[in-house]
Protein backbone atom coordinates (compact mmCIF):
# COMPACT_ATOMS: atom_id res chain seq x y z
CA UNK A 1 -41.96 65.21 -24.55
CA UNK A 2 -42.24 61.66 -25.73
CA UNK A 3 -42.62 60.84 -29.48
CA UNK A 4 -44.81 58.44 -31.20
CA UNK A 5 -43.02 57.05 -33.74
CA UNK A 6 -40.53 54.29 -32.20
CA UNK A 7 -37.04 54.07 -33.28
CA UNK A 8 -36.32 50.88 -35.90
CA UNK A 9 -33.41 50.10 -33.36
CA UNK A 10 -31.87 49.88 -30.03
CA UNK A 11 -28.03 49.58 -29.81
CA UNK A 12 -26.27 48.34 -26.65
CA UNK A 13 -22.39 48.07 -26.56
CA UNK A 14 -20.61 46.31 -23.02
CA UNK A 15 -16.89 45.94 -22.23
CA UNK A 16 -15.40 41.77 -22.35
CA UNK A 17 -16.55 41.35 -18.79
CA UNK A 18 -19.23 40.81 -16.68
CA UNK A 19 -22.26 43.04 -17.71
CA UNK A 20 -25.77 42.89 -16.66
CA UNK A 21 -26.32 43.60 -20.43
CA UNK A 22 -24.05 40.63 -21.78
CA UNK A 23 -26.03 38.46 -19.97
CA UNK A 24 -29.62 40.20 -20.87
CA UNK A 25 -28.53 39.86 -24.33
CA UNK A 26 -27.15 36.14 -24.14
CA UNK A 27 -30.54 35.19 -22.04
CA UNK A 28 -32.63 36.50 -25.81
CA UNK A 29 -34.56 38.93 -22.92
CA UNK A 30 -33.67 41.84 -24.77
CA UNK A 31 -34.97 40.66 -28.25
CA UNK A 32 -37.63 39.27 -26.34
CA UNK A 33 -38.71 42.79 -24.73
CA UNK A 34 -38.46 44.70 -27.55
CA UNK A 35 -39.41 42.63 -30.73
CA UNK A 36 -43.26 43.13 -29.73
CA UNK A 37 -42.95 46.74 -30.37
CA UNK A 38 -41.32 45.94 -33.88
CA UNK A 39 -37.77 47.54 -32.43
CA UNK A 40 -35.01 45.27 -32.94
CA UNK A 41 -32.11 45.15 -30.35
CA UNK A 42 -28.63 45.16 -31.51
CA UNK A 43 -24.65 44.76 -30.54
CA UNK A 44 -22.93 47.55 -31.54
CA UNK A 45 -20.26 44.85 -31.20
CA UNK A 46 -21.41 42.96 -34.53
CA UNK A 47 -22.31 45.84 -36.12
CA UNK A 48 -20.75 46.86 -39.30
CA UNK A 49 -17.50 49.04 -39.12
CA UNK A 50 -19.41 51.99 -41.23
CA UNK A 51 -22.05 51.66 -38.26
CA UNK A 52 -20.06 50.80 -35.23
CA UNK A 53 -16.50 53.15 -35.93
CA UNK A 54 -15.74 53.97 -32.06
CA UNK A 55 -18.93 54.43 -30.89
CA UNK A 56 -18.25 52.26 -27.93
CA UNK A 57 -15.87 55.06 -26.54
CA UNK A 58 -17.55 58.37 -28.07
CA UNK A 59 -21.35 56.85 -27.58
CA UNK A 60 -21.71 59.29 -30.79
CA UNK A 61 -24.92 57.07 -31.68
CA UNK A 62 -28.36 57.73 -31.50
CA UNK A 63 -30.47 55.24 -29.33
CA UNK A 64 -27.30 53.43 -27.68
CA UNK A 65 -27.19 52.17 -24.51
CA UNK A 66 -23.35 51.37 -23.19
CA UNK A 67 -22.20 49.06 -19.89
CA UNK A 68 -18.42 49.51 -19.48
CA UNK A 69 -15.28 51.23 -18.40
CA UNK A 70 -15.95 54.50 -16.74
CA UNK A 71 -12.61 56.11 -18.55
CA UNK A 72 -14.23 55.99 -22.03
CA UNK A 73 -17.83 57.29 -19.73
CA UNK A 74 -16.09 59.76 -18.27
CA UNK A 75 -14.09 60.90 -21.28
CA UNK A 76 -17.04 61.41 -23.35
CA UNK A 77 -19.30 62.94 -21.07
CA UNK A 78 -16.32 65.53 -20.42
CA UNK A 79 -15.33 66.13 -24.64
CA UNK A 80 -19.55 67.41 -23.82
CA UNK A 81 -21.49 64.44 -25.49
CA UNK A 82 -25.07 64.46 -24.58
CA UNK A 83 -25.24 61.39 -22.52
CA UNK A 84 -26.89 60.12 -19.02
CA UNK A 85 -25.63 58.09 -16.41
CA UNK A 86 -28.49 55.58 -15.41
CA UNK A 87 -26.88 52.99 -13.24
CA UNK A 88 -23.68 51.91 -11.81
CA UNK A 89 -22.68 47.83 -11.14
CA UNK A 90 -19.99 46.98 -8.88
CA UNK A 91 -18.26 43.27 -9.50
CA UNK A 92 -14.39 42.49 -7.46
CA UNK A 93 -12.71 41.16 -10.80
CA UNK A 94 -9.52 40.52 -9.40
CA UNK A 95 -7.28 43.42 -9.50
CA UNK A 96 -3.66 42.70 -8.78
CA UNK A 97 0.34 43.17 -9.45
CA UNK A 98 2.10 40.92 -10.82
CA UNK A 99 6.28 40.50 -11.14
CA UNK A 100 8.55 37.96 -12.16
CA UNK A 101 8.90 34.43 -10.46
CA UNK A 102 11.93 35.93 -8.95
CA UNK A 103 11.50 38.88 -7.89
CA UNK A 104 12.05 39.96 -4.10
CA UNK A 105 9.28 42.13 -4.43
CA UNK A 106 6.30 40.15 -2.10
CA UNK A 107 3.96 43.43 -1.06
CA UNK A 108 2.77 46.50 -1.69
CA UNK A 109 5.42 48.63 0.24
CA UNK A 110 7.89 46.83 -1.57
CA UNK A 111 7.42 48.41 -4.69
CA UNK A 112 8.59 51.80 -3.31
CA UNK A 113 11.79 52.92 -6.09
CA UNK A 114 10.55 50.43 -8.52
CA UNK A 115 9.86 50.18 -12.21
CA UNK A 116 6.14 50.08 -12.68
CA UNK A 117 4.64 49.17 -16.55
CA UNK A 118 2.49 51.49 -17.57
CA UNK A 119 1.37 51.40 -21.52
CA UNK A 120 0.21 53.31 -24.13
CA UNK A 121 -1.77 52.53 -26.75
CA UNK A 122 -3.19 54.31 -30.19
CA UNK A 123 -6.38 54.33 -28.88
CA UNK A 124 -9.43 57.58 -28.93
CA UNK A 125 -8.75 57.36 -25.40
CA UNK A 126 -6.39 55.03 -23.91
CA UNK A 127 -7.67 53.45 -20.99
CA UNK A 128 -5.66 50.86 -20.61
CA UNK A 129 -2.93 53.43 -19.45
CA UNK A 130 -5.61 54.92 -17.11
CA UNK A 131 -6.26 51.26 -15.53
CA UNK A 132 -2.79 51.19 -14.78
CA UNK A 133 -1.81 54.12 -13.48
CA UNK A 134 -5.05 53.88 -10.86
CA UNK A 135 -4.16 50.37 -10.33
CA UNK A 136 -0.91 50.79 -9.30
CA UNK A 137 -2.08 54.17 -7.09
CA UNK A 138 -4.76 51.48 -5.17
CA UNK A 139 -1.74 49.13 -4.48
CA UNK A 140 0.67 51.93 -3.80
CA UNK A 141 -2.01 53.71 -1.32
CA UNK A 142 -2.62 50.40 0.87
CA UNK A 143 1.69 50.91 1.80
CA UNK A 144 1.18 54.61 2.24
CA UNK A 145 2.95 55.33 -1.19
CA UNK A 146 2.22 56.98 -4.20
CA UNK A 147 3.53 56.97 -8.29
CA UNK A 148 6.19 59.39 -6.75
CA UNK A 149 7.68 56.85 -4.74
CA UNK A 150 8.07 54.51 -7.98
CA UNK A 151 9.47 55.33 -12.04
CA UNK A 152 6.42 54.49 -14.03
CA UNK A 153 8.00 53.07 -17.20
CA UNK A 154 6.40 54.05 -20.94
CA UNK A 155 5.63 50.52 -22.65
CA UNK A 156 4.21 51.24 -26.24
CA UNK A 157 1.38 48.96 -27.01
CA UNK A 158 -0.85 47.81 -30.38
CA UNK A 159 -4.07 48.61 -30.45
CA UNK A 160 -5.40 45.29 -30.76
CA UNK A 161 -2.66 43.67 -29.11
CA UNK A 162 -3.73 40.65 -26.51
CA UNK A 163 -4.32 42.07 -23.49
CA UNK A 164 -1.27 42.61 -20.81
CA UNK A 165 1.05 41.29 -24.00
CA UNK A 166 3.07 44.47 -23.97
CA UNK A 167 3.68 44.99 -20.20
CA UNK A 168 4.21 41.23 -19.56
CA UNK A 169 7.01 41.54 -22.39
CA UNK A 170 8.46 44.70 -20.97
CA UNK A 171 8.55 42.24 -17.39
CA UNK A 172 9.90 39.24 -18.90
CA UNK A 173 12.52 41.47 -20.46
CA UNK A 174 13.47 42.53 -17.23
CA UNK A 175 12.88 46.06 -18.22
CA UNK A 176 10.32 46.71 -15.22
CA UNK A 177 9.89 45.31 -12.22
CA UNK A 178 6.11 45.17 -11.74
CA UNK A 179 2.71 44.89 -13.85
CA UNK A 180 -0.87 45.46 -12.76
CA UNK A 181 -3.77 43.35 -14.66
CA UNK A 182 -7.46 42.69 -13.99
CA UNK A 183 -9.97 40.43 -14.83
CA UNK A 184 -10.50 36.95 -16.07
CA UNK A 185 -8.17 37.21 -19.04
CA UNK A 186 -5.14 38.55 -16.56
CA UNK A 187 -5.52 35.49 -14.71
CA UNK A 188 -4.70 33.49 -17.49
CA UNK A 189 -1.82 35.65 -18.99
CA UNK A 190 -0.26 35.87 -15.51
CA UNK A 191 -0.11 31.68 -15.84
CA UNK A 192 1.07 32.09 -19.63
CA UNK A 193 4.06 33.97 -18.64
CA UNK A 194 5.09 32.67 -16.03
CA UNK A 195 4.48 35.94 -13.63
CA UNK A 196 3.23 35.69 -10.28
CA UNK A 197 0.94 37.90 -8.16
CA UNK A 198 2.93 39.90 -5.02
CA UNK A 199 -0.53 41.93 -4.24
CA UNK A 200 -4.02 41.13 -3.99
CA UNK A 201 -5.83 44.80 -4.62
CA UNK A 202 -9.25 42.62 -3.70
CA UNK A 203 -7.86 41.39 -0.05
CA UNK A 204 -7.58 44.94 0.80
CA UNK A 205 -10.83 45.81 2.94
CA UNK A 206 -11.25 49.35 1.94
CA UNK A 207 -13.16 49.29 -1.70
CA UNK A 208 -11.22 52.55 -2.40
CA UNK A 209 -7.91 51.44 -3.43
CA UNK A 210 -9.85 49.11 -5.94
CA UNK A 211 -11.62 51.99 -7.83
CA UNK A 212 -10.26 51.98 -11.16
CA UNK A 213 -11.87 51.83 -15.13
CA UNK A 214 -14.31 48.89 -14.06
CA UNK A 215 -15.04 49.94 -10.56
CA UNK A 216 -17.77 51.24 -10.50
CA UNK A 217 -19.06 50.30 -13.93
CA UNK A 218 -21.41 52.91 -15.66
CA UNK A 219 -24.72 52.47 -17.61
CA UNK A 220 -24.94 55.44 -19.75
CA UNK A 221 -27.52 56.25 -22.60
CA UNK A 222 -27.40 58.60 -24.94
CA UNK A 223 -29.45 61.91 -23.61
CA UNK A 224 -31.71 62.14 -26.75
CA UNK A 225 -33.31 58.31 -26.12
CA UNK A 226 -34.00 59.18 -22.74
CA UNK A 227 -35.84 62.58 -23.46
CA UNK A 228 -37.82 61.06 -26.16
CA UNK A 229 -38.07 57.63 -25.23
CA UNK A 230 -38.01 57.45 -21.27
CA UNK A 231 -40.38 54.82 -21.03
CA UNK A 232 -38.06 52.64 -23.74
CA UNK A 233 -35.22 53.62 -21.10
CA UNK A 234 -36.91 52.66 -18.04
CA UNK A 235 -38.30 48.97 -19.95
CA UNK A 236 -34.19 48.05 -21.26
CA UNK A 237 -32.98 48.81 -18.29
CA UNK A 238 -35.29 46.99 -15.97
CA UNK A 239 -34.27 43.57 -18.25
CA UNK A 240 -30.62 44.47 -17.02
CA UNK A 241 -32.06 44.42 -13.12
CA UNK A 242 -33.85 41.15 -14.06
CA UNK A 243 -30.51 39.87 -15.79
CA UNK A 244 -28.85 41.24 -12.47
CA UNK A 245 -31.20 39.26 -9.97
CA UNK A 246 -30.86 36.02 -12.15
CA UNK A 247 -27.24 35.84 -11.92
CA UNK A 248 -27.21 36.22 -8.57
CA UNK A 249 -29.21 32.22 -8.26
CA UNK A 250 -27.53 30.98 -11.50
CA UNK A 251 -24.11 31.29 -10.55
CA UNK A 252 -22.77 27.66 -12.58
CA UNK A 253 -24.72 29.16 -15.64
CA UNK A 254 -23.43 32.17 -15.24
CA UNK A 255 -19.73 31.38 -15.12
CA UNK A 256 -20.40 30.05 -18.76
CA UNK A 257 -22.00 33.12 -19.73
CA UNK A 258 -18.71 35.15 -18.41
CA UNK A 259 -16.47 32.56 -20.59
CA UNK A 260 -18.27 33.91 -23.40
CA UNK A 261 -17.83 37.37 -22.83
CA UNK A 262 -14.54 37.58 -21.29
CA UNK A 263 -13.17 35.45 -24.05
CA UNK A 264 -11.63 33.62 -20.93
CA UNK A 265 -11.77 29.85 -19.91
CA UNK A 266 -13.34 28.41 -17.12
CA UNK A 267 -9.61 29.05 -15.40
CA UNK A 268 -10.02 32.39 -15.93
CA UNK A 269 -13.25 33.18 -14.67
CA UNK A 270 -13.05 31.08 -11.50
CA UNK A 271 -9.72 32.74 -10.83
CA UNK A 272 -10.96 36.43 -11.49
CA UNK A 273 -14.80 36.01 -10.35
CA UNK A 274 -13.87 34.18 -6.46
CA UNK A 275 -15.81 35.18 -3.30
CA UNK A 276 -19.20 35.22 -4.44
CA UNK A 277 -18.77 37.50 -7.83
CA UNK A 278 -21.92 36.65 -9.30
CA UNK A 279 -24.20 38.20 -7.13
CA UNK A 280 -22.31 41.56 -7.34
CA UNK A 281 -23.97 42.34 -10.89
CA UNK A 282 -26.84 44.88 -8.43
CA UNK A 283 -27.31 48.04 -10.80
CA UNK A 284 -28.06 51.21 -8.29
CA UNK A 285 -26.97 55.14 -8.11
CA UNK A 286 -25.85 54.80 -4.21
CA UNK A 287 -24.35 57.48 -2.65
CA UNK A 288 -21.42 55.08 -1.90
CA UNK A 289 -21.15 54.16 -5.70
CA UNK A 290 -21.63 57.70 -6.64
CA UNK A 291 -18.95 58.78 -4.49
CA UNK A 292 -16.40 56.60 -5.98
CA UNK A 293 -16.85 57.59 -9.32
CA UNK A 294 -16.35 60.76 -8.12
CA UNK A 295 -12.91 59.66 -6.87
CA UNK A 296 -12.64 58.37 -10.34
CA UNK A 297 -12.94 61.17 -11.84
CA UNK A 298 -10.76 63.34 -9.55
CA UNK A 299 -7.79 60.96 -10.04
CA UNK A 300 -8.39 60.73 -14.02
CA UNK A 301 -8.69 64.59 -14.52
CA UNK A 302 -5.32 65.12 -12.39
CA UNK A 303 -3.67 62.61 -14.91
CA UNK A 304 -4.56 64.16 -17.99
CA UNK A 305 -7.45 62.10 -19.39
CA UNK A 306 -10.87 64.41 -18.89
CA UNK A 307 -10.89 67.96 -21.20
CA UNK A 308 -13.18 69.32 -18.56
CA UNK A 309 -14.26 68.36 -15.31
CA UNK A 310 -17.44 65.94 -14.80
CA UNK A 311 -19.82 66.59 -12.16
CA UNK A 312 -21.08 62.96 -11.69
CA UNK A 313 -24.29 63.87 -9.53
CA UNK A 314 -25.29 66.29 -12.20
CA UNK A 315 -24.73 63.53 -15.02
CA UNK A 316 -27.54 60.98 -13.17
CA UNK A 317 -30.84 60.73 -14.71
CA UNK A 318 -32.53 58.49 -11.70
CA UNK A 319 -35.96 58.36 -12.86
CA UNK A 320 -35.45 55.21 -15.09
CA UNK A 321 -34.00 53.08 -12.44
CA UNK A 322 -37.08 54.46 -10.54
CA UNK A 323 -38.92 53.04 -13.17
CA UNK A 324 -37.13 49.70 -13.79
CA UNK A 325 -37.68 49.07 -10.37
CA UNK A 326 -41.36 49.28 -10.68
CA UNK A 327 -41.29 47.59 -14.04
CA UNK A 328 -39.25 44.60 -12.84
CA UNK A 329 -41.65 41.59 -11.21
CA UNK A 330 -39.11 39.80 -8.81
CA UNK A 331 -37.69 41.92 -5.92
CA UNK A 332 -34.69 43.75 -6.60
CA UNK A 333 -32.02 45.81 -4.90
CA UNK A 334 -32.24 48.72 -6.61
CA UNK A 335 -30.92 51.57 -4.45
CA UNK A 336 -31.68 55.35 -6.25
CA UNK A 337 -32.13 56.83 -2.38
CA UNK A 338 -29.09 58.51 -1.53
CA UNK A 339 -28.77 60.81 -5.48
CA UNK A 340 -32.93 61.25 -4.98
CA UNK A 341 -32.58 62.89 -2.10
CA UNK A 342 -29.40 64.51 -3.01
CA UNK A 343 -31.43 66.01 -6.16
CA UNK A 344 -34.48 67.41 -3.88
């Protein structure tokens, strides 16, 4: 049953990448949809540490809406925190494995015996180690090898260390042989150091060996919001589908919009975002998508990150991309068919 009384706020929390809510919020189109009704919209990234603690990987707030990893998703929805998964996005951000200058290693298949970094960090749930472990199992799978056929190496990390800092250490060192890294901001530590890329995880046709914490990318929302509030659901996320469709025609604006959320220069972005990565930003709960978060799952549970197994279909809530679809004036590509019928 829906209540009357509004809530005074609306939190939304998004991983340093490319989010259909970074760029709702950059746009003002949240504020903008919400400020009528006397609700303001906030980041639980600027929020106060007494407000914000590590809600971005428990989602342990009322009203919060998160875009992000699917380890942290994942993790929470199996510790049995009420939340809903309401969309997935799907953007190539440039997954690959990186060595020294030097090294003889120039494919995937030659990293069979090697030293592979994989870190750790102090973190609620440490998902940088879970990135690397599935990256190098995506690389490994497109030579017919898996982590059995390497030594992953232990490379302790800070929390808030920069990001690769540890493992490119541990490569300059010499005391592994390979690294994997992602995104905008790998693109520009790979340059930093010196390292150079011996696979291409994105050149690889089959999308499965490039499943890992950002692919797919869940929208999740915590369970209470959604019974109480669905129509407040279905309006915030229908401003992601419209911040979805506009990146796909603003692609020059948008590369500044991912330089301000990646924390990444214009280097960075063009290097991470090629082949047409703007227009990958669609939010949908295909089969397809559904599927490989499933795979995500499988993998993360047989490594030891998920308390309890997650049964993805039952986690969708598909009436408020239903509803966003209706709510949202241009045409978008919305695709809820496949878990619909799946649910009849």
């Amino acid at each position: 049953m829906t209540h009357s009384t509004l809530p005074a706020t609306l939190w939304f929390t998004r991983c340093p990448v490319p989010t259909a809510t970074g760029i709702a919020a950059d746009l003002g189109w949240l504020a903008d949809e919400f400020g009528p009704d006397g609700i303001t919209v906030a980041s639980l990234q600027n929020a106060p540490a007494t407000t914000a603690r590590d809600h971005h990987y428990t989602h342990a707030l009322d009203g919060l809406f998160r875009e992000g990893g699917n380890v942290p998703a994942l993790w929470t929805r199996s510790r049995g925190e009420p939340t809903r998964l309401i969309g997935l996005t799907w953007i190539e951000e440039r997954q690959v494995v990186l060595v020294a200058a030097d090294s003889a290693i120039e494919g995937a298949g030659d990293l069979k015996g090697r030293r592979l970094a994989v870190p750790r960090h102090p973190l609620p749930i440490d998902f940088w180690r879970a990135m690397a472990l599935r990256g190098f199992e995506g690389a490994l799978s497109s030579a017919g090898l898996t982590l059995a056929d390497t030594v992953p190496v232990d490379v302790p990390a800070e929390a808030h260390a920069d990001q690769w800092s540890a493992e490119l250490d541990a490569l300059r060192a010499g005391l592994v042989d390979a690294v994997y890294a992602k995104g905008a901001t790998a693109v520009e530590a790979a340059a930093r150091s010196g390292a150079r890329i011996a696979v291409e995880l994105d050149d690889h046709p089959d999308r499965r060996t490039r499943v890992n914490n950002g692919t797919p990318r869940p929208i999740t929302v915590r369970e209470s919001l959604l019974e109480d509030h669905p129509e407040l659901v279905a309006r915030f996320l229908a401003v992601l589908v419209r911040a979805a469709d506009w990146a796909a025609g603003h692609p020059d604006d948008l590369a500044r919009v991912l330089s301000r959320e990646t924390g990444a220069g214009a280097t960075g972005v063009a290097g991470a975002y090629r082949a047409r990565g703007h227009r990958d930003l669609r939010i949908d709960l295909s089969g397809e998508r559904l599927d490989l978060l499933a795979r995500q799952e499988h993998a993360l549970r047989a490594h030891g990150f998920l308390a309890e197994p997650v049964d993805v279909r039952e986690w969708v809530a598909p009436e408020p991309l239903r509803r966003a679809a209706d709510l949202t004036p241009s045409p978008s590509t919305t695709d809820i068919t496949d878990i619909t019928e799946d649910r009849k």
